[in-house]
C-alpha atoms as a PDB file:
ATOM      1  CA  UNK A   1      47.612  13.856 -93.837  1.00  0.00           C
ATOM      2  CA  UNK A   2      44.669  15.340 -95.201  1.00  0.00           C
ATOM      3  CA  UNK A   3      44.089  19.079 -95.925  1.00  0.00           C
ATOM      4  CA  UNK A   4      42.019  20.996 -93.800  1.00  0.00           C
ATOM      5  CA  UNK A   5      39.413  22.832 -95.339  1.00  0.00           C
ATOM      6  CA  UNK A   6      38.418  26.474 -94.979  1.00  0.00           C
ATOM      7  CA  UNK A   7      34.659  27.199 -93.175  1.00  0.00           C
ATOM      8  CA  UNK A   8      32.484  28.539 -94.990  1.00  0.00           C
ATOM      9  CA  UNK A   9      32.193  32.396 -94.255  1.00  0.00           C
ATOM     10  CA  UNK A  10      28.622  33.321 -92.569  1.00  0.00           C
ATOM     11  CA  UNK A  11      27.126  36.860 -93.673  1.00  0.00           C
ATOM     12  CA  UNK A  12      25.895  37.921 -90.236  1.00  0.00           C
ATOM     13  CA  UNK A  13      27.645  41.784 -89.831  1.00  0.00           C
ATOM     14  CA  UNK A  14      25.357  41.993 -93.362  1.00  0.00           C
ATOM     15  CA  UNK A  15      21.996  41.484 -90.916  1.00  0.00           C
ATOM     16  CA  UNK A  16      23.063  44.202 -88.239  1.00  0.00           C
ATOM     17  CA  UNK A  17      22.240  46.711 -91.606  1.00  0.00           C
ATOM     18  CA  UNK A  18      19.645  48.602 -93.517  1.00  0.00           C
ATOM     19  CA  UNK A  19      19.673  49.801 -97.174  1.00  0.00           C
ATOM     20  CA  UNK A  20      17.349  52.543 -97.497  1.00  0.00           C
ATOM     21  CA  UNK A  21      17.880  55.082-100.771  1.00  0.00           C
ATOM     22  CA  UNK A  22      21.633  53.738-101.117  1.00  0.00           C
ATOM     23  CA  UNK A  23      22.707  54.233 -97.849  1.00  0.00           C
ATOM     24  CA  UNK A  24      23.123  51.777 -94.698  1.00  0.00           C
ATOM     25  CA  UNK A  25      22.438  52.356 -91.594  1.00  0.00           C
ATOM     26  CA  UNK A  26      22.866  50.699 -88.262  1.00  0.00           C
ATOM     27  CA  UNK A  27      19.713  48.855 -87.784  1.00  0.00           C
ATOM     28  CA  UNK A  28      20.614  47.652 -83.624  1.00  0.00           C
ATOM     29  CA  UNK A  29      20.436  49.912 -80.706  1.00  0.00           C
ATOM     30  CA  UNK A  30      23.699  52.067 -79.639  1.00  0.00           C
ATOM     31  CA  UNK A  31      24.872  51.501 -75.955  1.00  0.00           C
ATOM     32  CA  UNK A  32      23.406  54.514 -73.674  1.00  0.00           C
ATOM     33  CA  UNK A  33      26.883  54.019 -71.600  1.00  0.00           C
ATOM     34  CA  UNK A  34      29.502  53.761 -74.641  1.00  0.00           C
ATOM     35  CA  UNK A  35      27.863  56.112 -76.768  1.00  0.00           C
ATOM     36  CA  UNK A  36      27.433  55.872 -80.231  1.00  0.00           C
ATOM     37  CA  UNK A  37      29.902  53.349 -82.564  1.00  0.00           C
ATOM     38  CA  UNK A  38      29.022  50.416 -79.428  1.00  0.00           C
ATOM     39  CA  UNK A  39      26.031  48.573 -80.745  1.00  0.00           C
ATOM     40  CA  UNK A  40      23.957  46.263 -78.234  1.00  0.00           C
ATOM     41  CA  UNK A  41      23.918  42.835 -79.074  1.00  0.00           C
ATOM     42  CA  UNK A  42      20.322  41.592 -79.539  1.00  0.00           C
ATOM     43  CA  UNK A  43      19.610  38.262 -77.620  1.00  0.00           C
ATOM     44  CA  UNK A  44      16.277  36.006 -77.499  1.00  0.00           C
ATOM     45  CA  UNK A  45      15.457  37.903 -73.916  1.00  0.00           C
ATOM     46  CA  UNK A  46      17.658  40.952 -73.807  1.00  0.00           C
ATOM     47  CA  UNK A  47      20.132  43.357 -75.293  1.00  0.00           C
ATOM     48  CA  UNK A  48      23.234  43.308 -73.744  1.00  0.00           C
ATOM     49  CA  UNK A  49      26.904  45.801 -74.682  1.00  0.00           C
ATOM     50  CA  UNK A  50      30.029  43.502 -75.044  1.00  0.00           C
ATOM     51  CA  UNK A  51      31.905  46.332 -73.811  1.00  0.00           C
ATOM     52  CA  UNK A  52      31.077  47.517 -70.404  1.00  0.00           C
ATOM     53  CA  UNK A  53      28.161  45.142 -69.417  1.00  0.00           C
ATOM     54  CA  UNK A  54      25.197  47.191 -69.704  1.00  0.00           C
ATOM     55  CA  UNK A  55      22.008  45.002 -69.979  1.00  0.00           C
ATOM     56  CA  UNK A  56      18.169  45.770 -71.058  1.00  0.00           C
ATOM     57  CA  UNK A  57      15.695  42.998 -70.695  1.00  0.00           C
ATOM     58  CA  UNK A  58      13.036  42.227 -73.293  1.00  0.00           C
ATOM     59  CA  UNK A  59       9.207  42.340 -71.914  1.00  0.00           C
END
């Protein structure tokens, strides 16, 4: 049998971030609902919170 081989690890929690002056910082939109530490996932027409649901369309 042959080996399987590992995937290759994506850097995308490295694009939710900003550097500015040595510090990062969040750079996507906190939940209104969950409060801060929930951030909104950013979709081609909307935002939308994995936790409870909450939605925001794009214009």
């Amino acid at each position: 049998m042959a080996a399987k081989k590992a995937k290759a690890a994506t850097p995308r929690r490295a694009t939710c971030y900003t550097v500015e002056g040595g510090k990062a910082t969040l750079a996507r939109k906190f939940c209104p609902r969950c409060g801060p530490g929930v951030a909104l996932a950013d979709h081609k027409d909307r935002l939308a919170c994995g936790k409870c649901g909450y939605t925001e369309f794009k214009k």
